[in-house]
Protein backbone atom coordinates (compact mmCIF):
# COMPACT_ATOMS: atom_id res chain seq x y z
CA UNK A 1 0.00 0.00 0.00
CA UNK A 2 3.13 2.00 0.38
CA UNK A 3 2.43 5.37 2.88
CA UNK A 4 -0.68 5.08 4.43
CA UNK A 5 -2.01 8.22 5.55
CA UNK A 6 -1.87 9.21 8.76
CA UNK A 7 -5.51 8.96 10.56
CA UNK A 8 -5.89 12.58 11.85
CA UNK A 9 -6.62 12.85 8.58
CA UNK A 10 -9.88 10.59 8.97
CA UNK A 11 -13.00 10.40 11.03
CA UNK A 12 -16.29 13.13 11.68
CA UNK A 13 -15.38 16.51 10.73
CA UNK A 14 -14.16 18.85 13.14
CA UNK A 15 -13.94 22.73 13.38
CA UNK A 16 -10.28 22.65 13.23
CA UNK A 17 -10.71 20.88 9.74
CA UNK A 18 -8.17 18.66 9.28
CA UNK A 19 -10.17 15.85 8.06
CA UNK A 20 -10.12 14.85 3.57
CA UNK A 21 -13.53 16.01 2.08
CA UNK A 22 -14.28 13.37 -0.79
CA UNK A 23 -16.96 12.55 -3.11
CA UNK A 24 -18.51 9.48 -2.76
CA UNK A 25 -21.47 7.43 -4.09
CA UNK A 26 -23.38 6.54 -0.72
CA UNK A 27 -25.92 4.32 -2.19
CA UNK A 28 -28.52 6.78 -3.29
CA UNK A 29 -26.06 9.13 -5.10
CA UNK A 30 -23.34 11.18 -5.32
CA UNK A 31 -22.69 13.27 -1.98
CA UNK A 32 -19.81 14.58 0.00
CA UNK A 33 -18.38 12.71 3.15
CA UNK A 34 -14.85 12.13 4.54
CA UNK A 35 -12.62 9.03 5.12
CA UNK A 36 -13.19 6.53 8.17
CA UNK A 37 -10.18 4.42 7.19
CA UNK A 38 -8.21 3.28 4.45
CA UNK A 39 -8.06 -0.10 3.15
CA UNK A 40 -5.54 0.29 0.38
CA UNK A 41 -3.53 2.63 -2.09
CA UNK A 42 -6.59 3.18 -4.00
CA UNK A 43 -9.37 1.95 -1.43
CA UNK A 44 -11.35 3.76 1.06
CA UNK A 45 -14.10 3.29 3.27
CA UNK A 46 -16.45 6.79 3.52
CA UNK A 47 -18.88 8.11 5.14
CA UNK A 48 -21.72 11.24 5.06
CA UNK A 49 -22.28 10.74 8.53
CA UNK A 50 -25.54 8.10 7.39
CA UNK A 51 -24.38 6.03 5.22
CA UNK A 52 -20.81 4.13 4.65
CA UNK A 53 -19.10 2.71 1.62
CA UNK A 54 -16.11 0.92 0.22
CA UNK A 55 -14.81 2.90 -2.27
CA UNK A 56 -12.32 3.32 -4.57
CA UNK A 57 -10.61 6.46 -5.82
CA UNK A 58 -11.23 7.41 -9.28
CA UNK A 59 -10.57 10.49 -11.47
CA UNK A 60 -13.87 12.65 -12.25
CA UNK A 61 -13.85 16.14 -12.15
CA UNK A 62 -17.17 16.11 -14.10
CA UNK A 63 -19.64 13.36 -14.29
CA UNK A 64 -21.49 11.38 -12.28
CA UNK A 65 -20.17 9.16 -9.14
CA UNK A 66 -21.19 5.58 -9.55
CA UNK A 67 -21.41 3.05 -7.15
CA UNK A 68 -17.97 1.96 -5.48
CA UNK A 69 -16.30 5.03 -6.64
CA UNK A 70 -15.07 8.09 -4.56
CA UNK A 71 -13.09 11.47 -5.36
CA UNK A 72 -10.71 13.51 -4.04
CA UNK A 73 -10.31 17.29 -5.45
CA UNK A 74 -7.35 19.68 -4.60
CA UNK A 75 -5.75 23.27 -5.53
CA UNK A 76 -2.50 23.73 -7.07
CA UNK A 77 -0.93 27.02 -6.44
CA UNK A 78 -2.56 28.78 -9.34
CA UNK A 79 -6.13 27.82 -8.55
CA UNK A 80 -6.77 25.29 -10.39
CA UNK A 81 -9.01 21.90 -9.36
CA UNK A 82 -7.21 18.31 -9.70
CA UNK A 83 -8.34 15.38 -9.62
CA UNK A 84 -6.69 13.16 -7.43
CA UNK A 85 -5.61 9.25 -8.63
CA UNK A 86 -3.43 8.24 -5.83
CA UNK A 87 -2.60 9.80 -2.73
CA UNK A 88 -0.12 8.80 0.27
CA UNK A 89 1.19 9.90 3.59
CA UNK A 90 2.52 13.31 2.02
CA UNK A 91 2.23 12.98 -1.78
CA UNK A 92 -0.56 12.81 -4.49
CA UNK A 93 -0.64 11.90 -8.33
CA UNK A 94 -3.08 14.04 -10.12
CA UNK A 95 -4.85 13.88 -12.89
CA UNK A 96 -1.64 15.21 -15.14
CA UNK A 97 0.41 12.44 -14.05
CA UNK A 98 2.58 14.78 -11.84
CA UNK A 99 3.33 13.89 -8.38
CA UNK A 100 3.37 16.40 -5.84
CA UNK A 101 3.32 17.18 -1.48
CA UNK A 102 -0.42 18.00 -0.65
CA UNK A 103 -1.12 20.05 2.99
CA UNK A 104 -4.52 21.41 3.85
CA UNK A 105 -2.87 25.35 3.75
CA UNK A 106 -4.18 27.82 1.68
CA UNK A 107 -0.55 29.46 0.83
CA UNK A 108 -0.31 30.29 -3.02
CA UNK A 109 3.37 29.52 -2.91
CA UNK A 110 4.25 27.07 -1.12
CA UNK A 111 4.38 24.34 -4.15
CA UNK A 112 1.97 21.88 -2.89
CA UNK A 113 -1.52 20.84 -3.50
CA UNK A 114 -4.28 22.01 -0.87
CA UNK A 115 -6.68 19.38 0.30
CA UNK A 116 -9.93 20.22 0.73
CA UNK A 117 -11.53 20.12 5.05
CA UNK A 118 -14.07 17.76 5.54
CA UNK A 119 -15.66 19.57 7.66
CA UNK A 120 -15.94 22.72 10.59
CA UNK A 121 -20.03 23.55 9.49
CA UNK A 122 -22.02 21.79 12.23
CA UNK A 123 -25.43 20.21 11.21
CA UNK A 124 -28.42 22.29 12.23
CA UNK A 125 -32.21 22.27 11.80
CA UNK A 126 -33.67 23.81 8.82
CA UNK A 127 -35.89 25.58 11.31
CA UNK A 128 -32.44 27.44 12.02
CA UNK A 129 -32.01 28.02 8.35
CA UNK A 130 -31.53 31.73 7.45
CA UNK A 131 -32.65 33.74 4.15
CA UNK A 132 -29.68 34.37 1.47
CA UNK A 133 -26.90 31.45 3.33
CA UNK A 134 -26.36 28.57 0.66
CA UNK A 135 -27.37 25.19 2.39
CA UNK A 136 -26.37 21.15 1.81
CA UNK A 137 -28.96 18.57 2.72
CA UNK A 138 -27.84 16.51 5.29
CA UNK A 139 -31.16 14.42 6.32
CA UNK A 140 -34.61 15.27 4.01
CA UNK A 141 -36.68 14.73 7.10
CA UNK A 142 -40.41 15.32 5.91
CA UNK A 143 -39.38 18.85 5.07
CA UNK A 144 -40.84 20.41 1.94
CA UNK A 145 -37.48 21.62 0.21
CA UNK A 146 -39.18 23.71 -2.40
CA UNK A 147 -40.90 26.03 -0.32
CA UNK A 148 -37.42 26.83 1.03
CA UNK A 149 -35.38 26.98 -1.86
CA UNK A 150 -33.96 23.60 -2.31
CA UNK A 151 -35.59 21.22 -5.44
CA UNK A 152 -39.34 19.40 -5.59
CA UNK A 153 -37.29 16.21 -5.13
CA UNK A 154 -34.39 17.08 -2.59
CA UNK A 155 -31.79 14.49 -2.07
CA UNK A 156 -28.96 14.54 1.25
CA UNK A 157 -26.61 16.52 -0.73
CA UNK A 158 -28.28 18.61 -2.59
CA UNK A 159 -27.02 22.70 -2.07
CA UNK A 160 -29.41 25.49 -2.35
CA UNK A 161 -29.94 28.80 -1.15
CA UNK A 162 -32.01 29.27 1.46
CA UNK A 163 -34.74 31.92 1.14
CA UNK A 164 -36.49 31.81 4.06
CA UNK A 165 -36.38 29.38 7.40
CA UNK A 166 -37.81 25.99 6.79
CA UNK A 167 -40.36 24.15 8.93
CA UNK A 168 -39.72 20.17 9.19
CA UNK A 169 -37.60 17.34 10.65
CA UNK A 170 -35.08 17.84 7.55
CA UNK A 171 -31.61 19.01 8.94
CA UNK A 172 -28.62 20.84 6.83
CA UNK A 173 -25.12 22.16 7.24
CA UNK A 174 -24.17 25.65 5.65
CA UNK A 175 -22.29 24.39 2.45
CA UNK A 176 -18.44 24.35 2.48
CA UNK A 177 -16.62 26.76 0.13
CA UNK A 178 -15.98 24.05 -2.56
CA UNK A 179 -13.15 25.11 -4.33
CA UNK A 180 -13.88 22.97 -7.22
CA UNK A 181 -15.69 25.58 -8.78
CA UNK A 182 -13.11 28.54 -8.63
CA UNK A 183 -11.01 28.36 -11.65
């Protein structure tokens, strides 16, 4: 398996954020989770905090998780999102084939890859929810997403603006600033 990573690096977000966000098909679909433990170079087990897969790590940027499959996205020094196709104790191989240190720093310069946090946005109830703050689905609940600003047909992951507090058992987390989407 060569370097396994070290296991601060896994386990329930945290405000400090130390933990790897990943991609991950939980069953239902494609959500974000973190890493409970690795089994191998390539193979992880995740978890959104409900449900918990074996996956293995695949390169998609774009496209649809399937079943068994999970993705890691970082920032190289200019900005840009990589995908991630095998990582160790203190090196990844992206997409490109390079190989290169990762840290979870935000530094511009410092000629590694950032890892995106796992967590530090605790779970609340969408009763808590407040107008204009962009939202993930954590648990549907018998909420009615629509009338809140999230789809007809909400599914745990799902991000949406909130435009007014929501009534309901359905809870939510305010989204992460996903990087992906910066370039």
């Amino acid at each position: 398996m060569g370097r396994p990573l070290n296991k601060r690096f896994f386990g329930t977000p945290t405000n400090a954020g130390a933990e790897i966000k990943v991609q991950f098909h939980n069953g239902a679909g494609s959500v974000n989770g973190w890493i409970v433990k690795q089994l191998g170079s390539k193979k992880f087990r995740c978890t959104d905090g409900t449900e918990t897969k074996d996956c293995f790590l695949v390169d998609k940027l774009t496209g649809a998780i399937a079943a068994g499959e999970m993705s890691i996205t970082v920032k190289d020094d200019a900005g840009a999102a990589k995908q991630v196709i095998k990582i160790a104790g203190r090196k990844v191989t992206l997409d490109t084939g390079e190989s290169i240190a990762w840290n979870m720093s935000e530094s511009a310069a410092d000629g590694a890859v950032e890892m995106e946090e796992a967590g530090g946005y605790p779970v609340i109830s969408v009763t808590a929810m407040v107008a204009g703050v962009e939202y993930i689905i954590v648990t549907t609940g018998n909420t009615v997403w629509n009338d809140f600003g999230g789809s007809g047909a909400p599914v745990v992951g799902e991000i949406f603006v909130a435009n007014n507090a929501g009534t309901g058992t359905g809870t939510v987390r305010i989204a992460p600033d996903d990087f992906e989407g910066d370039e």
